[in-house]
N, C-alpha and C. Protein backbone atom coordinates (compact mmCIF):
# COMPACT_ATOMS: atom_id res chain seq x y z
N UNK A 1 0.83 -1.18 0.00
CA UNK A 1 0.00 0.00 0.00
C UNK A 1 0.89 1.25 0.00
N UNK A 2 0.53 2.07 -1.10
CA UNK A 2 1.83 3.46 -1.24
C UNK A 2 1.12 4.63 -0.43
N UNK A 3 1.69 4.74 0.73
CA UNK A 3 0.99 6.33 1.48
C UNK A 3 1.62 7.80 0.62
N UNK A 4 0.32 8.45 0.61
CA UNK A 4 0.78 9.40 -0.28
C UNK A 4 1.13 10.66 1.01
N UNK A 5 1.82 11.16 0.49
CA UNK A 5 2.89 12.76 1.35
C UNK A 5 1.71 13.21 1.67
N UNK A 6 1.75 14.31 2.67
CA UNK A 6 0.88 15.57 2.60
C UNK A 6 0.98 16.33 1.47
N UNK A 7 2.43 16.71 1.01
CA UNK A 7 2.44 17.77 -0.09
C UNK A 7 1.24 16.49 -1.27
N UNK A 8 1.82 15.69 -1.36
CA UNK A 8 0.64 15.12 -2.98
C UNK A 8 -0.33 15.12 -2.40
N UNK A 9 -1.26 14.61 -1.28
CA UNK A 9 -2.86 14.85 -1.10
C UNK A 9 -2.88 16.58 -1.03
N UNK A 10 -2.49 17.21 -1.06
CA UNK A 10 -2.52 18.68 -0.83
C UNK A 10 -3.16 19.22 -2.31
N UNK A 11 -1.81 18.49 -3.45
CA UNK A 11 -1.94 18.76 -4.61
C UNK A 11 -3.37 17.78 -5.19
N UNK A 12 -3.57 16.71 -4.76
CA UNK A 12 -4.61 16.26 -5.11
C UNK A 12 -6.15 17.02 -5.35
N UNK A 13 -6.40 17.29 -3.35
CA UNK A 13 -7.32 18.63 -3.24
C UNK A 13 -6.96 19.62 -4.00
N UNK A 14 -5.85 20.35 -4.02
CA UNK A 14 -6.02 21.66 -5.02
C UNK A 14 -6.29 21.27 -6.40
N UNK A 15 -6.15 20.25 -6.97
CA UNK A 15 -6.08 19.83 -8.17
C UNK A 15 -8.25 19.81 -8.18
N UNK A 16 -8.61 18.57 -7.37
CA UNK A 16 -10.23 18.57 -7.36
C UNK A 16 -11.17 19.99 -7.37
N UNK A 17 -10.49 20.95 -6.38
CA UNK A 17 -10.96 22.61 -5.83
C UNK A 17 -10.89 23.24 -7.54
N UNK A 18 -9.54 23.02 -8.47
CA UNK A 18 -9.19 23.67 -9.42
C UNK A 18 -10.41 22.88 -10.60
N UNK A 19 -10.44 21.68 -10.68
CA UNK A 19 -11.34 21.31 -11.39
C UNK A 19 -12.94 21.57 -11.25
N UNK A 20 -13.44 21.91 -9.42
CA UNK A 20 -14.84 22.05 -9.67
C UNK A 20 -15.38 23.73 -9.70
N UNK A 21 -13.82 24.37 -9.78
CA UNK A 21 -14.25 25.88 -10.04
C UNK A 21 -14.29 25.86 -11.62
N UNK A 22 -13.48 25.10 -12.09
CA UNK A 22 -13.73 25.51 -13.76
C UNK A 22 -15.33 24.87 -14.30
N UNK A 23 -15.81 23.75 -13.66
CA UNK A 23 -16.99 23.26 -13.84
C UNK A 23 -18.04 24.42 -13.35
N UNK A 24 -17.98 24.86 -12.31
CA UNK A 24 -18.67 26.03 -11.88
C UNK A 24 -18.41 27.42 -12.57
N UNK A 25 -17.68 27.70 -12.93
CA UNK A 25 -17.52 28.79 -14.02
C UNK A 25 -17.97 28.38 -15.38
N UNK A 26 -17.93 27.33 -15.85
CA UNK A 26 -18.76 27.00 -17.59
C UNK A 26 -20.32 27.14 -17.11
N UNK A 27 -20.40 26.39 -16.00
CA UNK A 27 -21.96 26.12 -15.10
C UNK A 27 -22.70 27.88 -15.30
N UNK A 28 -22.12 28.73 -14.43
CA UNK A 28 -22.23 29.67 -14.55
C UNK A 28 -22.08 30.70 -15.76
N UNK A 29 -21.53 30.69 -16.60
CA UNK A 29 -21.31 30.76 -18.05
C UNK A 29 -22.73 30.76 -19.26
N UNK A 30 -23.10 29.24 -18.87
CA UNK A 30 -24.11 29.05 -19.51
C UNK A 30 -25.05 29.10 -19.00
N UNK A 31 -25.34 29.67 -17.70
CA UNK A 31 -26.88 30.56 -17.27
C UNK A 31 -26.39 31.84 -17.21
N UNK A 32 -25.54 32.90 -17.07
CA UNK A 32 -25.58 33.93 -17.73
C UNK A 32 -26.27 34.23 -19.19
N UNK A 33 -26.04 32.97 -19.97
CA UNK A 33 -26.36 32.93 -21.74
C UNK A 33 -28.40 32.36 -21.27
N UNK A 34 -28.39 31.93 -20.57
CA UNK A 34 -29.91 31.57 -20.88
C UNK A 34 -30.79 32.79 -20.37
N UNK A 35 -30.25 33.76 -18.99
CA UNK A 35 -30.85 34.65 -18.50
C UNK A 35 -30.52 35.55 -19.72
N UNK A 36 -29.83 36.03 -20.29
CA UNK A 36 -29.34 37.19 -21.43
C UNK A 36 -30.32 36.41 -22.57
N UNK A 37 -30.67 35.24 -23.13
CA UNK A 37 -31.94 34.64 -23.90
C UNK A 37 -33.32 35.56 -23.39
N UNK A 38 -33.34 34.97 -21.87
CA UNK A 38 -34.59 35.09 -21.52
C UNK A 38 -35.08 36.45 -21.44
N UNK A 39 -33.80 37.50 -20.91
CA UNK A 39 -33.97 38.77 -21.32
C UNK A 39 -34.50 39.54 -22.39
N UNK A 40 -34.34 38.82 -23.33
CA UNK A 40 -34.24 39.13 -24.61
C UNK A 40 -35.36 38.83 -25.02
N UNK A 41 -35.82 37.82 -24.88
CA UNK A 41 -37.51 36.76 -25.31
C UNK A 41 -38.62 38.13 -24.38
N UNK A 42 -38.48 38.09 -22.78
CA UNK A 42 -39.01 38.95 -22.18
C UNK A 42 -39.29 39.89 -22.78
N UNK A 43 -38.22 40.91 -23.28
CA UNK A 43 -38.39 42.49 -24.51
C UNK A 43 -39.52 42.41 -25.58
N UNK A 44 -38.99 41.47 -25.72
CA UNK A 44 -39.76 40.75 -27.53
C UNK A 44 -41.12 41.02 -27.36
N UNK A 45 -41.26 40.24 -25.89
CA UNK A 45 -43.01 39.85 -25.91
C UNK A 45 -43.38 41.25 -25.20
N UNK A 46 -42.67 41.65 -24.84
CA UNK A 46 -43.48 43.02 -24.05
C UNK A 46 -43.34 44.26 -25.11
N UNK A 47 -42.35 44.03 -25.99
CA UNK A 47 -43.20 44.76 -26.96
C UNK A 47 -44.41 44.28 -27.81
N UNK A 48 -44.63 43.36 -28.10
CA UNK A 48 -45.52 42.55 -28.67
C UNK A 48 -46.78 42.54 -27.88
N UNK A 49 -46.98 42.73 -26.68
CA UNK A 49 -48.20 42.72 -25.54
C UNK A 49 -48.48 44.41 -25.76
N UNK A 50 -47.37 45.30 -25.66
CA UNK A 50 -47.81 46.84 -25.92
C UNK A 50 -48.01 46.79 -27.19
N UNK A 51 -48.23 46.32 -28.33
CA UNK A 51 -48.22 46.78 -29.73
C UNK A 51 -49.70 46.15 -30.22
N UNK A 52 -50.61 44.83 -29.51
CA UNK A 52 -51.32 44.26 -29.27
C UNK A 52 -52.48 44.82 -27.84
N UNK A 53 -51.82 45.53 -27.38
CA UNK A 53 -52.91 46.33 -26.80
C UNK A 53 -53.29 47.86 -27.06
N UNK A 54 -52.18 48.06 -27.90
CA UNK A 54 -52.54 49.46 -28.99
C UNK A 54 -53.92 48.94 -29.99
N UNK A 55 -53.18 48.06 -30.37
CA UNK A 55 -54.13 47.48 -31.71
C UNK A 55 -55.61 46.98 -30.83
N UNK A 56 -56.12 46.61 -29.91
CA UNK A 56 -57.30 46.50 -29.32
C UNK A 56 -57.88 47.86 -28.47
N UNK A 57 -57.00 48.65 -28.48
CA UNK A 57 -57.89 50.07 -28.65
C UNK A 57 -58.62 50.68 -29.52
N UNK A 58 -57.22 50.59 -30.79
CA UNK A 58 -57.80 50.93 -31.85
C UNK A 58 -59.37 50.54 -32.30
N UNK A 59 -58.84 49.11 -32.01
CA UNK A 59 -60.54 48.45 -32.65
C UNK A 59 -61.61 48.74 -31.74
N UNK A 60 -61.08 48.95 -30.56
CA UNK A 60 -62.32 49.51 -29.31
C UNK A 60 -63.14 50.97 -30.33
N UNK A 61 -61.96 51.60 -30.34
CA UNK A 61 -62.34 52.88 -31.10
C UNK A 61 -63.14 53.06 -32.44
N UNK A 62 -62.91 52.13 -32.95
CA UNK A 62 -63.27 51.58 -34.13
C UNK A 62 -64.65 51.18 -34.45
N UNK A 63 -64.75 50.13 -33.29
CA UNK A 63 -66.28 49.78 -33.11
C UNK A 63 -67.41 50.91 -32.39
N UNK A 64 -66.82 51.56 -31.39
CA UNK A 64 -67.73 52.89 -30.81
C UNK A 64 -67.86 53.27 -31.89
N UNK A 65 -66.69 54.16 -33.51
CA UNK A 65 -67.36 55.08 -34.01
C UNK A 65 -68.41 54.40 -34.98
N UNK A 66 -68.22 52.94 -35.37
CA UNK A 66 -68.87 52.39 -36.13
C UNK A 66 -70.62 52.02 -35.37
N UNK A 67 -70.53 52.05 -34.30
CA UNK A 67 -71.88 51.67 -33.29
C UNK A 67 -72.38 53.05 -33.37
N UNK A 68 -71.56 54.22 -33.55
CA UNK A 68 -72.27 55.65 -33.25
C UNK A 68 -72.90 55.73 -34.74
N UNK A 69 -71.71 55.68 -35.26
CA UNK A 69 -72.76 55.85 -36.75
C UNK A 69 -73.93 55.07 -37.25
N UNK A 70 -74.03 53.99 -37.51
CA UNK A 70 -75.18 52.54 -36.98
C UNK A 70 -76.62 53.50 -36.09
N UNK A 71 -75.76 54.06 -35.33
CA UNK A 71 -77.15 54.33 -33.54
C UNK A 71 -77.74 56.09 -34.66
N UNK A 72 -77.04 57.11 -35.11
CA UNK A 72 -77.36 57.71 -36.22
C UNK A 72 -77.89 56.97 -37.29
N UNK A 73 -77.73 56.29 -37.78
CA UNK A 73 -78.63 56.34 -39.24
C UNK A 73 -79.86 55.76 -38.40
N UNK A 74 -80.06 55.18 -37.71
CA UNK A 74 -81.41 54.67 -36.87
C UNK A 74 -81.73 55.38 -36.26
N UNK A 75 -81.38 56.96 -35.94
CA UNK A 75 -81.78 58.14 -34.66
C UNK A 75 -81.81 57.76 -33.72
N UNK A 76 -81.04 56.70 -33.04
CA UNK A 76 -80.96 56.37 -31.16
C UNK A 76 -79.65 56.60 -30.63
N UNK A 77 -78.83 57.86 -31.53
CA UNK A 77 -77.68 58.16 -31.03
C UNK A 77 -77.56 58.69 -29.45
N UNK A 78 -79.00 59.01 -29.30
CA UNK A 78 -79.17 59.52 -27.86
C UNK A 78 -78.82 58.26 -26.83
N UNK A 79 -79.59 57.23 -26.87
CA UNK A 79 -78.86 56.16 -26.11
C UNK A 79 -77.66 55.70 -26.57
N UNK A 80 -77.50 55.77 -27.12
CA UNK A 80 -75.92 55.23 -27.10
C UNK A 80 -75.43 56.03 -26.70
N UNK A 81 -75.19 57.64 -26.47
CA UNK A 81 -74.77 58.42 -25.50
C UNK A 81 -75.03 58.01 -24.18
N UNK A 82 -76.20 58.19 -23.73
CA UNK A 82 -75.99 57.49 -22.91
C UNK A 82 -76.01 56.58 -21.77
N UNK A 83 -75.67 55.40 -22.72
CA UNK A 83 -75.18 54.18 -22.40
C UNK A 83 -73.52 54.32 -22.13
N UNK A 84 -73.08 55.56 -23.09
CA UNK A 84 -71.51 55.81 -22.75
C UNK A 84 -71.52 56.54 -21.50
N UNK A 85 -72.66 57.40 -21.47
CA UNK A 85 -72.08 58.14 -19.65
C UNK A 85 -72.10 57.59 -18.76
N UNK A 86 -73.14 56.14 -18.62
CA UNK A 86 -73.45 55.30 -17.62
C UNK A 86 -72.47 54.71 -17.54
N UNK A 87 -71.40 54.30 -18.52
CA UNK A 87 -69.92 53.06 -18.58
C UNK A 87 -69.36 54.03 -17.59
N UNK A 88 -69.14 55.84 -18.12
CA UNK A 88 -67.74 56.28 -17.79
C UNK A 88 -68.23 56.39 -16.44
């Protein structure tokens, strides 16, 4: 049975310590890269959620002026007024 020195188990441990920091630095490496993804995906859709809730105003707007005009050619523009003061 070969007993190993202190100095070689020393170097052993520093050798294991040196190997599970480089594993922990790639480790860490490649979730920096998935959070900087996810960052990125996040932007995307939140512009995409503001550009999609522009566009369902619009059509909000869209349909009031189209319901006002509709409630005019039938002369009940008066209720549909309001029916709008009662919403606001």
């Amino acid at each position: 049975m070969v007993k190993n020195t202190a100095l070689e188990e020393l170097d052993s441990k520093i050798s294991l310590m040196i190997e599970k920091y480089e594993q922990l630095k790639e480790e860490n490496r490649l979730l920096k890269e998935k959070v900087a993804a996810s960052d990125a995906v996040e932007a995307r859709l939140n512009q995409e959620i503001a550009r999609l809730k522009e566009e369902d105003e619009m059509k909000d707007l869209e349909l009031e002026d189209i319901a006002l005009r509709v409630a005019k050619t039938f002369g009940i523009e008066e209720f549909i007024e309001e029916r709008e003061l009662k919403a606001s």
